[in-house]
PDB file of N, CA and C in Angstrom:
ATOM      1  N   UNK A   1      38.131 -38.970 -21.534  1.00  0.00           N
ATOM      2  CA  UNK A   1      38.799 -39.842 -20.587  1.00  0.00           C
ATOM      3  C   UNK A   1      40.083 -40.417 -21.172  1.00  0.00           C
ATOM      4  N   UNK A   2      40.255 -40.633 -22.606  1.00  0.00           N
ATOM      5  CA  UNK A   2      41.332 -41.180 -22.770  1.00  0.00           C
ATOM      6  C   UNK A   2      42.603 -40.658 -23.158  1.00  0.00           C
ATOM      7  N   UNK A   3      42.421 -39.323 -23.205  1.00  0.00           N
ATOM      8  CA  UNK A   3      43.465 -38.444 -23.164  1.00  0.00           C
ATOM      9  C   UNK A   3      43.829 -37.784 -21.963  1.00  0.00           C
ATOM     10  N   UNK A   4      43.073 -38.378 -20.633  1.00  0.00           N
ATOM     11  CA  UNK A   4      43.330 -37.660 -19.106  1.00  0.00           C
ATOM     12  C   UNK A   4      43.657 -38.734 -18.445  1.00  0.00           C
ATOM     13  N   UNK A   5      43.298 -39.866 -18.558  1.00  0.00           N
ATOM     14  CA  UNK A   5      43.698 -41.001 -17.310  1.00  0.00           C
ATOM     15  C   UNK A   5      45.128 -40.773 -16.788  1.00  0.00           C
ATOM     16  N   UNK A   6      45.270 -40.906 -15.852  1.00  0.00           N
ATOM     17  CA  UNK A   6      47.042 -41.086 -15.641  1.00  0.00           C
ATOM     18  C   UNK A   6      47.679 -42.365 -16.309  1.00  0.00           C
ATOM     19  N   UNK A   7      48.735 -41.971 -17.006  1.00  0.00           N
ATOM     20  CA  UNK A   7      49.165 -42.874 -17.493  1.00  0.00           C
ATOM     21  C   UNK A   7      48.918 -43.256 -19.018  1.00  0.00           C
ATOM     22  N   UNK A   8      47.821 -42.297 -19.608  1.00  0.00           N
ATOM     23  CA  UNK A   8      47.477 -42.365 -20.767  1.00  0.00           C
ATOM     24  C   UNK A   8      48.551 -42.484 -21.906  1.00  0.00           C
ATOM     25  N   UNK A   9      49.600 -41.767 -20.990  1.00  0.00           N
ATOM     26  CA  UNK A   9      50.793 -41.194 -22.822  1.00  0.00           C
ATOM     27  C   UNK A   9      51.742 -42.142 -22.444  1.00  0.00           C
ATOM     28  N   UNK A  10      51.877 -43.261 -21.885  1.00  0.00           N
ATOM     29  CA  UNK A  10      52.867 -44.811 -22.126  1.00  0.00           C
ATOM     30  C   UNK A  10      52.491 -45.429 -23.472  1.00  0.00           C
ATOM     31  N   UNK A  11      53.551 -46.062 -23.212  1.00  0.00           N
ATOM     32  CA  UNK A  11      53.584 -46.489 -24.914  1.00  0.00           C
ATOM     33  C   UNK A  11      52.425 -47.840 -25.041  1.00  0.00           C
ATOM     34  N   UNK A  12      52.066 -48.888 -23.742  1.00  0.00           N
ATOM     35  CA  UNK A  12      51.537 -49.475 -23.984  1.00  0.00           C
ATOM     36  C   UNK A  12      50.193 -49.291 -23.957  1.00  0.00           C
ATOM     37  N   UNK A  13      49.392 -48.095 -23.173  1.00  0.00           N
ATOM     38  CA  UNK A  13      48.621 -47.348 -23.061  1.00  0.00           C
ATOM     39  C   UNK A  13      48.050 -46.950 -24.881  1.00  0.00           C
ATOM     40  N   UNK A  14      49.121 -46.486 -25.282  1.00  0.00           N
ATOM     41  CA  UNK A  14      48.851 -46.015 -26.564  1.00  0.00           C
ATOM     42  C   UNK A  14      48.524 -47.183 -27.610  1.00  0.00           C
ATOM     43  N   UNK A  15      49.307 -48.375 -27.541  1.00  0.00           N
ATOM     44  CA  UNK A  15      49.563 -49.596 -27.970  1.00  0.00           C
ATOM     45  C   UNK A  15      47.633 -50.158 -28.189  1.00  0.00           C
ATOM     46  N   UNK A  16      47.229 -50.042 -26.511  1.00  0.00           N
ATOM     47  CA  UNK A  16      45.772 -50.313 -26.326  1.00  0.00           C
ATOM     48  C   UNK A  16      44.686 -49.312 -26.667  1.00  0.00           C
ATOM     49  N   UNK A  17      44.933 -48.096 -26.980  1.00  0.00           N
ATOM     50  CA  UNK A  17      44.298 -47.171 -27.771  1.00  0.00           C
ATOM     51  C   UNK A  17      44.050 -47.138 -28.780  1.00  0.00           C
ATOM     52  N   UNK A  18      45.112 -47.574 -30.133  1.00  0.00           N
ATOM     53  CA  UNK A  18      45.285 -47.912 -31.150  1.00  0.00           C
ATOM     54  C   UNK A  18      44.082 -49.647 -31.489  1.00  0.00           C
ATOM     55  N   UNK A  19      44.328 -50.654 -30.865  1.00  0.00           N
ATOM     56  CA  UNK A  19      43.307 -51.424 -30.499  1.00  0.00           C
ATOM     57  C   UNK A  19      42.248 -51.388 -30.693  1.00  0.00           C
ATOM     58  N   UNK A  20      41.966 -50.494 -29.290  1.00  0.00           N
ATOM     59  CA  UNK A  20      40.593 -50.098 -29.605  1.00  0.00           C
ATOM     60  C   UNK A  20      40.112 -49.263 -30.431  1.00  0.00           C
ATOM     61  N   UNK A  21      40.870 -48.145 -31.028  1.00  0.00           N
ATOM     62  CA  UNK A  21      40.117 -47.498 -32.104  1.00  0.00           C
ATOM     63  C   UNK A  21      39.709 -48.398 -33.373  1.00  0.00           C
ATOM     64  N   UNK A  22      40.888 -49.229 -33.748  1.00  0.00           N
ATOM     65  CA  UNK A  22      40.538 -50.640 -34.798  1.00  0.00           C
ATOM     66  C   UNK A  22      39.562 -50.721 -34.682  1.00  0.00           C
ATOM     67  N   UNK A  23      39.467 -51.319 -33.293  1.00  0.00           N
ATOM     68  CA  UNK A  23      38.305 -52.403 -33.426  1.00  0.00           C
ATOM     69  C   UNK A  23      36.862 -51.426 -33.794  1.00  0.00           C
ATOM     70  N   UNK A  24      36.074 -50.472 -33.371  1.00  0.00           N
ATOM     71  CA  UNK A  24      35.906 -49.536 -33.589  1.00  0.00           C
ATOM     72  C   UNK A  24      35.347 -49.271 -34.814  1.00  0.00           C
ATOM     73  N   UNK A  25      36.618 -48.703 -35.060  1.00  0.00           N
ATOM     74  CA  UNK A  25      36.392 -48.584 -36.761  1.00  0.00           C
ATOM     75  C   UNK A  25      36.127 -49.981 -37.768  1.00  0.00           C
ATOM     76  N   UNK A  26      36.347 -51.120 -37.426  1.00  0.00           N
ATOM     77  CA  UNK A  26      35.932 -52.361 -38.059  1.00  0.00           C
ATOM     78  C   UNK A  26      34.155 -51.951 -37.974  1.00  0.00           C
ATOM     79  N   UNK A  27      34.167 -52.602 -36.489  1.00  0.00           N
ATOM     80  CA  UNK A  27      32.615 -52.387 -36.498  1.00  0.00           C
ATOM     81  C   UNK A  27      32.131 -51.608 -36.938  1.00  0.00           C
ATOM     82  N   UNK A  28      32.129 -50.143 -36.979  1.00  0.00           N
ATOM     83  CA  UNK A  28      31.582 -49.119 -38.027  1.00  0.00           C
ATOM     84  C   UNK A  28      31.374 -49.230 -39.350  1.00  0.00           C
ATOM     85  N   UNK A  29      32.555 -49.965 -40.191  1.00  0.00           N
ATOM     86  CA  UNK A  29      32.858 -50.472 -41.211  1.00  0.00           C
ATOM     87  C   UNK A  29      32.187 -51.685 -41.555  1.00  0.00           C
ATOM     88  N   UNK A  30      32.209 -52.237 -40.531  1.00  0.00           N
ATOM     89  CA  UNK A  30      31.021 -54.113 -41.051  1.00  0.00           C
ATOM     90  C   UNK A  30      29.534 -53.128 -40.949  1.00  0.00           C
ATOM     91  N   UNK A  31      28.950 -53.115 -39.685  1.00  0.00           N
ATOM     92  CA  UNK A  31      27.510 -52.452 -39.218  1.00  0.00           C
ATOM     93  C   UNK A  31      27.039 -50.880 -39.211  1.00  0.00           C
ATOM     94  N   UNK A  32      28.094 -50.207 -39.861  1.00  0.00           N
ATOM     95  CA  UNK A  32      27.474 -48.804 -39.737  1.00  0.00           C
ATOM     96  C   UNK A  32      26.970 -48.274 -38.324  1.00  0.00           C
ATOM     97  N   UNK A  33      26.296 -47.406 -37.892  1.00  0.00           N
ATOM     98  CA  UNK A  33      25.408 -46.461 -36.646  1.00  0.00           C
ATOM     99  C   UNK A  33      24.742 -47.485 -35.776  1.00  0.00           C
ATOM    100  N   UNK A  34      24.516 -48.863 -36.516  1.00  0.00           N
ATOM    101  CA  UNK A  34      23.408 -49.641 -35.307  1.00  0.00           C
ATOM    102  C   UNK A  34      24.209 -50.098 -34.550  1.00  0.00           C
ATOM    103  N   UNK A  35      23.862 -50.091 -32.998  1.00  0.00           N
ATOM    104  CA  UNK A  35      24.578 -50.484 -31.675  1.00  0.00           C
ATOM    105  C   UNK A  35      25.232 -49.933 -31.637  1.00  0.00           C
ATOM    106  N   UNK A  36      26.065 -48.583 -32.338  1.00  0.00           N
ATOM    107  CA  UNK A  36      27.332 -48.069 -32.094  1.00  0.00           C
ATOM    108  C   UNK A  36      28.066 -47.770 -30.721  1.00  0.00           C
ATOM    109  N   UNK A  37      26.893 -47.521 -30.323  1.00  0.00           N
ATOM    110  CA  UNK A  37      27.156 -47.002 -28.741  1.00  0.00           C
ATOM    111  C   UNK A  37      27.662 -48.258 -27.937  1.00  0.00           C
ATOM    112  N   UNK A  38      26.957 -49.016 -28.084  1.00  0.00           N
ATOM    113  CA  UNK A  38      27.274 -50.337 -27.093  1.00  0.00           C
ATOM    114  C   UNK A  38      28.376 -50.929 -27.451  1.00  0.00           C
ATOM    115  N   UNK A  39      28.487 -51.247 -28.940  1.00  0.00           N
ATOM    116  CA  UNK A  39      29.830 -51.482 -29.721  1.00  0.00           C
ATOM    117  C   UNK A  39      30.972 -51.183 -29.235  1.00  0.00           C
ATOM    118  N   UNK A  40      30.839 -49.763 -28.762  1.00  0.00           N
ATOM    119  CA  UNK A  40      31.990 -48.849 -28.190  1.00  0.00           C
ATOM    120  C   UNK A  40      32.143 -49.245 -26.838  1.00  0.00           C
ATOM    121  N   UNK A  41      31.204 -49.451 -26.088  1.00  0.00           N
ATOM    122  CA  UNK A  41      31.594 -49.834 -24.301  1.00  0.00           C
ATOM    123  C   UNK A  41      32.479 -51.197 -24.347  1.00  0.00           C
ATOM    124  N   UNK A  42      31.672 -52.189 -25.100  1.00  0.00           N
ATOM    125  CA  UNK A  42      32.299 -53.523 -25.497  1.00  0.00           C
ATOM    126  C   UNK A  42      33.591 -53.492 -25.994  1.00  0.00           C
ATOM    127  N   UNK A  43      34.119 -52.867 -27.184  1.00  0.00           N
ATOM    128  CA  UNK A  43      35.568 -52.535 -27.443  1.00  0.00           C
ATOM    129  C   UNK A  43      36.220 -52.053 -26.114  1.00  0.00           C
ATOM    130  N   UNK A  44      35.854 -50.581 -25.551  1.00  0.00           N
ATOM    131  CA  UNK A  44      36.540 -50.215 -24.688  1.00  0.00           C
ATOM    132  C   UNK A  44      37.143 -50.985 -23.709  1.00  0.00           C
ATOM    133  N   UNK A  45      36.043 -52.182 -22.992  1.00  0.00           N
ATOM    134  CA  UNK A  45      36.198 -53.007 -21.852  1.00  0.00           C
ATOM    135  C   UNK A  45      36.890 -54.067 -22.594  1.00  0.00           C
ATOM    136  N   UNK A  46      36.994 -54.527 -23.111  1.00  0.00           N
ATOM    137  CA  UNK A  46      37.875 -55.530 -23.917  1.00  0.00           C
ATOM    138  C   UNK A  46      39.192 -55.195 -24.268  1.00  0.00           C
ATOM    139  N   UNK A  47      39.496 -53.850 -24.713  1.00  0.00           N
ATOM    140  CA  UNK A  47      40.856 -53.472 -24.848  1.00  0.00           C
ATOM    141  C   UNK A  47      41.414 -53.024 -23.342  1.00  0.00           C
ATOM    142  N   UNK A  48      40.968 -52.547 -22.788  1.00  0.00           N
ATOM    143  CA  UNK A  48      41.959 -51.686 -21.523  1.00  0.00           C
ATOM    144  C   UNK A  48      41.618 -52.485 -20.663  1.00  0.00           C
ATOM    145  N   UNK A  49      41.220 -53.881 -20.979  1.00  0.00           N
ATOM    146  CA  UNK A  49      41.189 -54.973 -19.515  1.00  0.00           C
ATOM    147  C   UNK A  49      42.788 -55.344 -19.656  1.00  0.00           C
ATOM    148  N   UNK A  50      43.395 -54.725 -20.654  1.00  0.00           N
ATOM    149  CA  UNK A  50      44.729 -55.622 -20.749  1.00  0.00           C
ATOM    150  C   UNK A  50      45.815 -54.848 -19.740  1.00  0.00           C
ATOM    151  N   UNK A  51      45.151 -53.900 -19.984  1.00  0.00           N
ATOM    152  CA  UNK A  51      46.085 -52.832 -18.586  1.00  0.00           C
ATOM    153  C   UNK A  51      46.387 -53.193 -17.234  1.00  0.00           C
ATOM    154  N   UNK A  52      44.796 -53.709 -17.187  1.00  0.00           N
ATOM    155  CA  UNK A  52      44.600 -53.934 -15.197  1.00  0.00           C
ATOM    156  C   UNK A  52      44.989 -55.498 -15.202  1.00  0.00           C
ATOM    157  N   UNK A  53      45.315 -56.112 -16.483  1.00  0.00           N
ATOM    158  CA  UNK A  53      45.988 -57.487 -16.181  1.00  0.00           C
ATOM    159  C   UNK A  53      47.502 -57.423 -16.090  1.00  0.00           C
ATOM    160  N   UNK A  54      47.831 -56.355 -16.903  1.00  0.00           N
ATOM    161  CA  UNK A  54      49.185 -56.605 -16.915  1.00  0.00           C
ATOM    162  C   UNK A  54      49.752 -55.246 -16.376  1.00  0.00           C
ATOM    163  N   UNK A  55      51.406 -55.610 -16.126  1.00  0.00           N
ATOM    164  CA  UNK A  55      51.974 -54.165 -15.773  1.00  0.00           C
ATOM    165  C   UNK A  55      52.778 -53.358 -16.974  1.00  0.00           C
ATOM    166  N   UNK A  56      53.025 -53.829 -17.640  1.00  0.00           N
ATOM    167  CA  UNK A  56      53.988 -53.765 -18.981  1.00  0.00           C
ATOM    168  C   UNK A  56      52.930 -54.574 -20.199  1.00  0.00           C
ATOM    169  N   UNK A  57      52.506 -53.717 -21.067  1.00  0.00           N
ATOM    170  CA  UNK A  57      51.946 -54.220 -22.510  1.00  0.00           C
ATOM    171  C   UNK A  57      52.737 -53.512 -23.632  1.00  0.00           C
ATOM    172  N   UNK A  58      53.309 -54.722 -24.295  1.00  0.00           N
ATOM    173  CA  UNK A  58      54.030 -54.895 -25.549  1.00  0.00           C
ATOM    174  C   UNK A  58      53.354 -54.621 -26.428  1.00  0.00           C
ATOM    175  N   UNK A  59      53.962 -54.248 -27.743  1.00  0.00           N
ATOM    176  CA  UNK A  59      53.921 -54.247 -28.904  1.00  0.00           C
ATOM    177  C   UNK A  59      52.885 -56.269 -29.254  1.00  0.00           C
ATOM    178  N   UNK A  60      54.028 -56.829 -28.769  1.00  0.00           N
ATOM    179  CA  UNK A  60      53.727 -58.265 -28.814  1.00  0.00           C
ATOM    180  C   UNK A  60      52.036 -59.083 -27.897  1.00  0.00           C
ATOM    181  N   UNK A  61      52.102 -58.281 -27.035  1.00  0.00           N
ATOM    182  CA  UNK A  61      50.677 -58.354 -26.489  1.00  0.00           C
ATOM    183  C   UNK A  61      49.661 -58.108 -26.868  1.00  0.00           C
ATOM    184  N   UNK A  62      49.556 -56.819 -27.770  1.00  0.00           N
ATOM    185  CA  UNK A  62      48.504 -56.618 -28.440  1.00  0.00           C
ATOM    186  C   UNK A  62      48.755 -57.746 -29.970  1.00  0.00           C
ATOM    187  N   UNK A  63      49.196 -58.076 -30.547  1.00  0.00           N
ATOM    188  CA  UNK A  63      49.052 -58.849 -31.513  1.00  0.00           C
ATOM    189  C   UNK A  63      48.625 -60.600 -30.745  1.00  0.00           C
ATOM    190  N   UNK A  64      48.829 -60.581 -30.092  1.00  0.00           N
ATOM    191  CA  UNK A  64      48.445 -61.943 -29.059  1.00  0.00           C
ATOM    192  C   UNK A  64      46.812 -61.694 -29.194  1.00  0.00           C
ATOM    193  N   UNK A  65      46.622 -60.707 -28.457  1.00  0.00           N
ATOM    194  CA  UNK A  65      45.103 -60.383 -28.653  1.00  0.00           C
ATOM    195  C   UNK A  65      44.184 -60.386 -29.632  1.00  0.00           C
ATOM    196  N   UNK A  66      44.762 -59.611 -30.606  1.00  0.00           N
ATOM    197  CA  UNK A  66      44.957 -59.582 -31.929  1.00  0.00           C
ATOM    198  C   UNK A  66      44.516 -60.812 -32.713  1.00  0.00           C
ATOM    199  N   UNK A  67      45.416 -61.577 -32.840  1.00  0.00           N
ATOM    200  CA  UNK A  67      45.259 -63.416 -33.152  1.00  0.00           C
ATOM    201  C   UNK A  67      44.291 -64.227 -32.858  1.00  0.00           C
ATOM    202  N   UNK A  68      44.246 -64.047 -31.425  1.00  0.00           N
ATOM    203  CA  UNK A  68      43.664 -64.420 -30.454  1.00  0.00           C
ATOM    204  C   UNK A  68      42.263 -64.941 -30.837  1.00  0.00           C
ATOM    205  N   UNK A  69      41.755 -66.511 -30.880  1.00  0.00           N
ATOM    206  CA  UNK A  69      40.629 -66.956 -31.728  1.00  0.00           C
ATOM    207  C   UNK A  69      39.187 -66.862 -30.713  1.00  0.00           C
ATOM    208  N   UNK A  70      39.697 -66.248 -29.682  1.00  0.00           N
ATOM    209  CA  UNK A  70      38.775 -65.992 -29.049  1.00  0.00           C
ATOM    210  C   UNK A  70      38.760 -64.748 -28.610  1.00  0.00           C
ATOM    211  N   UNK A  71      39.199 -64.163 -29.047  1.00  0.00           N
ATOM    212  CA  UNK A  71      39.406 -62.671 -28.775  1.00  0.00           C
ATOM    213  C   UNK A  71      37.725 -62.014 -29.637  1.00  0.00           C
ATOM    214  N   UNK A  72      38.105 -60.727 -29.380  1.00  0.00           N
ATOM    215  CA  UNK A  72      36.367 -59.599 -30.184  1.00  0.00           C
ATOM    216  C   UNK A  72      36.923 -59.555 -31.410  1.00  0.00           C
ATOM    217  N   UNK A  73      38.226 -59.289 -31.532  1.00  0.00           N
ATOM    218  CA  UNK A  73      38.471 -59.344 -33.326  1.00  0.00           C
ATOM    219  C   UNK A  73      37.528 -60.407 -34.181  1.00  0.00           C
ATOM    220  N   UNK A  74      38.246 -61.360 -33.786  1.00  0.00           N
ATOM    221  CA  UNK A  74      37.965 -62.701 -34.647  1.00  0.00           C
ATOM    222  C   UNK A  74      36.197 -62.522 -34.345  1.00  0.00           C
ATOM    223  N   UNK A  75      35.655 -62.392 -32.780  1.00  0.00           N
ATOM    224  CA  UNK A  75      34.563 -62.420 -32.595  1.00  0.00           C
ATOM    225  C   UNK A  75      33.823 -61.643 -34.035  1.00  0.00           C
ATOM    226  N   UNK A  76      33.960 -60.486 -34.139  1.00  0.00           N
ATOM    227  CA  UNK A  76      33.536 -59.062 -34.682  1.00  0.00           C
ATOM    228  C   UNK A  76      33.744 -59.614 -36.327  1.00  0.00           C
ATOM    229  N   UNK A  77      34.598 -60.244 -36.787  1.00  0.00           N
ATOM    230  CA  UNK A  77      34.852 -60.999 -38.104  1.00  0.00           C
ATOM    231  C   UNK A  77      33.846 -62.018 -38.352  1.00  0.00           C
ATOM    232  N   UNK A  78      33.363 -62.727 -37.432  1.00  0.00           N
ATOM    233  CA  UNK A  78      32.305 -63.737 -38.143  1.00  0.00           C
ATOM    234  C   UNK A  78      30.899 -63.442 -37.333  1.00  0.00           C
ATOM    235  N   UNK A  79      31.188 -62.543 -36.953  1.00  0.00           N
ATOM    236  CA  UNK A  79      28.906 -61.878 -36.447  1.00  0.00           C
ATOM    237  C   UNK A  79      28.634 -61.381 -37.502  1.00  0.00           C
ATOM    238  N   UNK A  80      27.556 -61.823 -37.943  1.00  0.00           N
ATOM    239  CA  UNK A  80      26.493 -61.237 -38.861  1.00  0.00           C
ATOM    240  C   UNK A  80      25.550 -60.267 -38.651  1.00  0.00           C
ATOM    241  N   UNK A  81      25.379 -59.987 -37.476  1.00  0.00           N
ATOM    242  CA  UNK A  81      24.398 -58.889 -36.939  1.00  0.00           C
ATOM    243  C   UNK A  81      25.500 -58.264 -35.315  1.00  0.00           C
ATOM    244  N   UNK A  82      24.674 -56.972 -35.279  1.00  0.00           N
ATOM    245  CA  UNK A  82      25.530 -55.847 -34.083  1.00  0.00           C
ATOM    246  C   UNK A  82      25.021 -57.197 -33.074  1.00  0.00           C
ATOM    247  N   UNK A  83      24.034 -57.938 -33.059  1.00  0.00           N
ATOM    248  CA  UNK A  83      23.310 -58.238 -31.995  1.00  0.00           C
ATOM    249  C   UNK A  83      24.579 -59.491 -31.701  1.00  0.00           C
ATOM    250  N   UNK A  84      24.606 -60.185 -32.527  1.00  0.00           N
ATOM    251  CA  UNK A  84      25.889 -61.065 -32.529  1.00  0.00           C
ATOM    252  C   UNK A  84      27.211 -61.199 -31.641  1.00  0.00           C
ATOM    253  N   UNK A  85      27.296 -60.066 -32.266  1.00  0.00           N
ATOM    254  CA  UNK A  85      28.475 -59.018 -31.800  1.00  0.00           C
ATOM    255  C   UNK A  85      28.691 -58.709 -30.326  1.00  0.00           C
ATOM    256  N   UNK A  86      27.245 -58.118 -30.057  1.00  0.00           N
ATOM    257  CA  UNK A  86      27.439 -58.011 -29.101  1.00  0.00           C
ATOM    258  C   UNK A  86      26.965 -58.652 -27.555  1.00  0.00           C
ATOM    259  N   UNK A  87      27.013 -60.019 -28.104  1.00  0.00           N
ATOM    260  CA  UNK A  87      26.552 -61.090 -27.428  1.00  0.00           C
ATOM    261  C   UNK A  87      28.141 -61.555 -26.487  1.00  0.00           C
ATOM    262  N   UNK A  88      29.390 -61.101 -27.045  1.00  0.00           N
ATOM    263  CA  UNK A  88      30.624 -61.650 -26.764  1.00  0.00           C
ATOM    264  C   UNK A  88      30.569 -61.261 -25.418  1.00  0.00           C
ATOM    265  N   UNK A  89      31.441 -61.995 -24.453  1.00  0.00           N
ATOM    266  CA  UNK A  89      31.621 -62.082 -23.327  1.00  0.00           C
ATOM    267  C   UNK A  89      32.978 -62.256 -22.862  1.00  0.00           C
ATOM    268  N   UNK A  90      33.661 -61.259 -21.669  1.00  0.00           N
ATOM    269  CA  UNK A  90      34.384 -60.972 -21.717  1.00  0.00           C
ATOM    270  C   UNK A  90      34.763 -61.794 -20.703  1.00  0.00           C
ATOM    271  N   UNK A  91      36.032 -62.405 -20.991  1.00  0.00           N
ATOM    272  CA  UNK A  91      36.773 -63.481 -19.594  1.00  0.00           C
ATOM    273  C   UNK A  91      36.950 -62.924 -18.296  1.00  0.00           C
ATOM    274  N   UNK A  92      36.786 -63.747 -17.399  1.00  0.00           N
ATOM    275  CA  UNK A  92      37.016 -63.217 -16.546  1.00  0.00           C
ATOM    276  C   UNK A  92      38.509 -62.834 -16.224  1.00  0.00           C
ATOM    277  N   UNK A  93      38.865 -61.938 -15.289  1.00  0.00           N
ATOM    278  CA  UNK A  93      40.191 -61.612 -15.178  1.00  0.00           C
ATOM    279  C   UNK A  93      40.865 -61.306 -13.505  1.00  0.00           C
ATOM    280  N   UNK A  94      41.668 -61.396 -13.164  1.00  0.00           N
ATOM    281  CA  UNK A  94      41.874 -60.857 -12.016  1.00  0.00           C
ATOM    282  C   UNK A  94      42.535 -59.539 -11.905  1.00  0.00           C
ATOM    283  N   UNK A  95      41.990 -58.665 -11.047  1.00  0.00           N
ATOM    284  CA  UNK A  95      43.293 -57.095 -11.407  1.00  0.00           C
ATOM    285  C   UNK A  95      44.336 -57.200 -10.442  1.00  0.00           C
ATOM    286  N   UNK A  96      45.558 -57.682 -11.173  1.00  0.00           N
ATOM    287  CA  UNK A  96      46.839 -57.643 -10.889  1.00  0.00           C
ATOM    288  C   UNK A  96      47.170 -56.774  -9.767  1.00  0.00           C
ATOM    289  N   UNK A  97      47.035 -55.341 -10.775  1.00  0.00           N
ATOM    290  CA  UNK A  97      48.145 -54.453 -10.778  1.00  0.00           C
ATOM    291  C   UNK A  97      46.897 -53.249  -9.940  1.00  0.00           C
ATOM    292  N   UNK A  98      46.304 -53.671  -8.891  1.00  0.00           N
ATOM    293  CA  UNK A  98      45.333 -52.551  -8.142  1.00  0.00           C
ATOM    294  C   UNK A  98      46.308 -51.379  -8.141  1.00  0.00           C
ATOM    295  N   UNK A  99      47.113 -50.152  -8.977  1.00  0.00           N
ATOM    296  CA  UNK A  99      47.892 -49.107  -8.099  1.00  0.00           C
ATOM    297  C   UNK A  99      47.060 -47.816  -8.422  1.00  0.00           C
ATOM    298  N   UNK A 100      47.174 -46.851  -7.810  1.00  0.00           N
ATOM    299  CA  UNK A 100      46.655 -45.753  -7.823  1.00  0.00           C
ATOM    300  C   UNK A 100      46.699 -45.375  -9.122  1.00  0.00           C
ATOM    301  N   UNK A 101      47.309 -45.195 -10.145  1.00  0.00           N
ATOM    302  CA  UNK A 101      47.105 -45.059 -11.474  1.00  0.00           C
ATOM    303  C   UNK A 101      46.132 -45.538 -12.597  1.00  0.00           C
ATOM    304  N   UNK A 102      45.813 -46.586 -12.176  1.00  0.00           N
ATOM    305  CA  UNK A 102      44.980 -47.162 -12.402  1.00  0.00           C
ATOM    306  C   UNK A 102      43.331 -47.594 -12.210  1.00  0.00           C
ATOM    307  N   UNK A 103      43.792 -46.605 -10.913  1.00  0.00           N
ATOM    308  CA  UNK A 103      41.800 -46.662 -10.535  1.00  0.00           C
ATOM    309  C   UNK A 103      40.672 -46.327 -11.054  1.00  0.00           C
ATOM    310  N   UNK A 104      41.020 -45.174 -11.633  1.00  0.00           N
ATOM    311  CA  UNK A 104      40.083 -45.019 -12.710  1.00  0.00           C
ATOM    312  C   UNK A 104      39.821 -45.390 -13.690  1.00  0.00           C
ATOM    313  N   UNK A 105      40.597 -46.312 -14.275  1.00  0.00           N
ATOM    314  CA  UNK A 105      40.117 -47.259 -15.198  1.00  0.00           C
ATOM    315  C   UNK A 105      39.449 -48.891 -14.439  1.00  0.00           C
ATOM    316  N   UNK A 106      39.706 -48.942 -13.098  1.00  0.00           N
ATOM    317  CA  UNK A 106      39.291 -50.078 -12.660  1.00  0.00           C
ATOM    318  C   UNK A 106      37.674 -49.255 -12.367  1.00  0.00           C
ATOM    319  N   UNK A 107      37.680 -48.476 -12.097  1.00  0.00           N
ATOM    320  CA  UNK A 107      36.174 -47.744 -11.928  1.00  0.00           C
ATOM    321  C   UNK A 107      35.431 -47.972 -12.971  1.00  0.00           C
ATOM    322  N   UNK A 108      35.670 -47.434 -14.266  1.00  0.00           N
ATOM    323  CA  UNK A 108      35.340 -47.418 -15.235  1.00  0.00           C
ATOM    324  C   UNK A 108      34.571 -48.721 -16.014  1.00  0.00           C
ATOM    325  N   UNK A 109      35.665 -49.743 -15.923  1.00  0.00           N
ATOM    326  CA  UNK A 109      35.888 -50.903 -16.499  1.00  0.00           C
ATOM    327  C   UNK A 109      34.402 -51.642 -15.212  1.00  0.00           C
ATOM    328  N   UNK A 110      34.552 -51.458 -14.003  1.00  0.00           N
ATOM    329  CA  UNK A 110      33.329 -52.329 -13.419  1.00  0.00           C
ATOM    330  C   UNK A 110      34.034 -53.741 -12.506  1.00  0.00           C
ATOM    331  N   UNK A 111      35.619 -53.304 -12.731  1.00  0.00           N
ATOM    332  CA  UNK A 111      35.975 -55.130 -12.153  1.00  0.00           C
ATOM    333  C   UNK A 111      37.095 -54.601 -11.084  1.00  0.00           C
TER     334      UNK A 111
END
């Protein structure tokens, strides 16, 4: 899916790919194989919610996120267990930017 969505090869697209592979690879890196799977839905929906919020994502947006003391980073930095982890809860959001390019990630995503 993330090399087919429309819209995949924008730069901010890529910007939020990069993101989520981090994050990703952190968790792999703190917890190893346990929860991996779920780990991964949780990253996914956490990074590419930034899409259907915004129309244009910066370089500067993802480091906002990034920072961000309530963000899954910081979350994913002080859980001690996958279970922890994956207790985080994702804000609510409104989708902006409903355009046809995007539907399939609004499918995906659940919002």
């Amino acid at each position: 899916f993330l090399n087919s969505y429309v819209g995949h090869y924008r730069t901010g697209d890529r910007y939020i790919r990069s993101l989520f592979e981090c994050l990703v690879m952190q968790y792999y890196d703190r917890f190893g194989k346990e929860e991996l799977a779920n780990a991964i839905i949780l990253c996914f929906k956490w990074s590419y919610r930034i899409r259907l919020k915004q129309t244009r994502v910066f370089f500067s947006t993802i480091e906002n996120e990034v920072c961000n003391v309530n963000g899954l980073l910081f979350h994913l930095v002080k859980s001690s267990t996958p279970q922890e982890f994956l207790s985080f809860e994702i804000e609510k959001y409104e989708n902006k930017f409903d355009k046809e390019d995007k539907s399939s990630l609004v499918k995906l995503l659940g919002n």
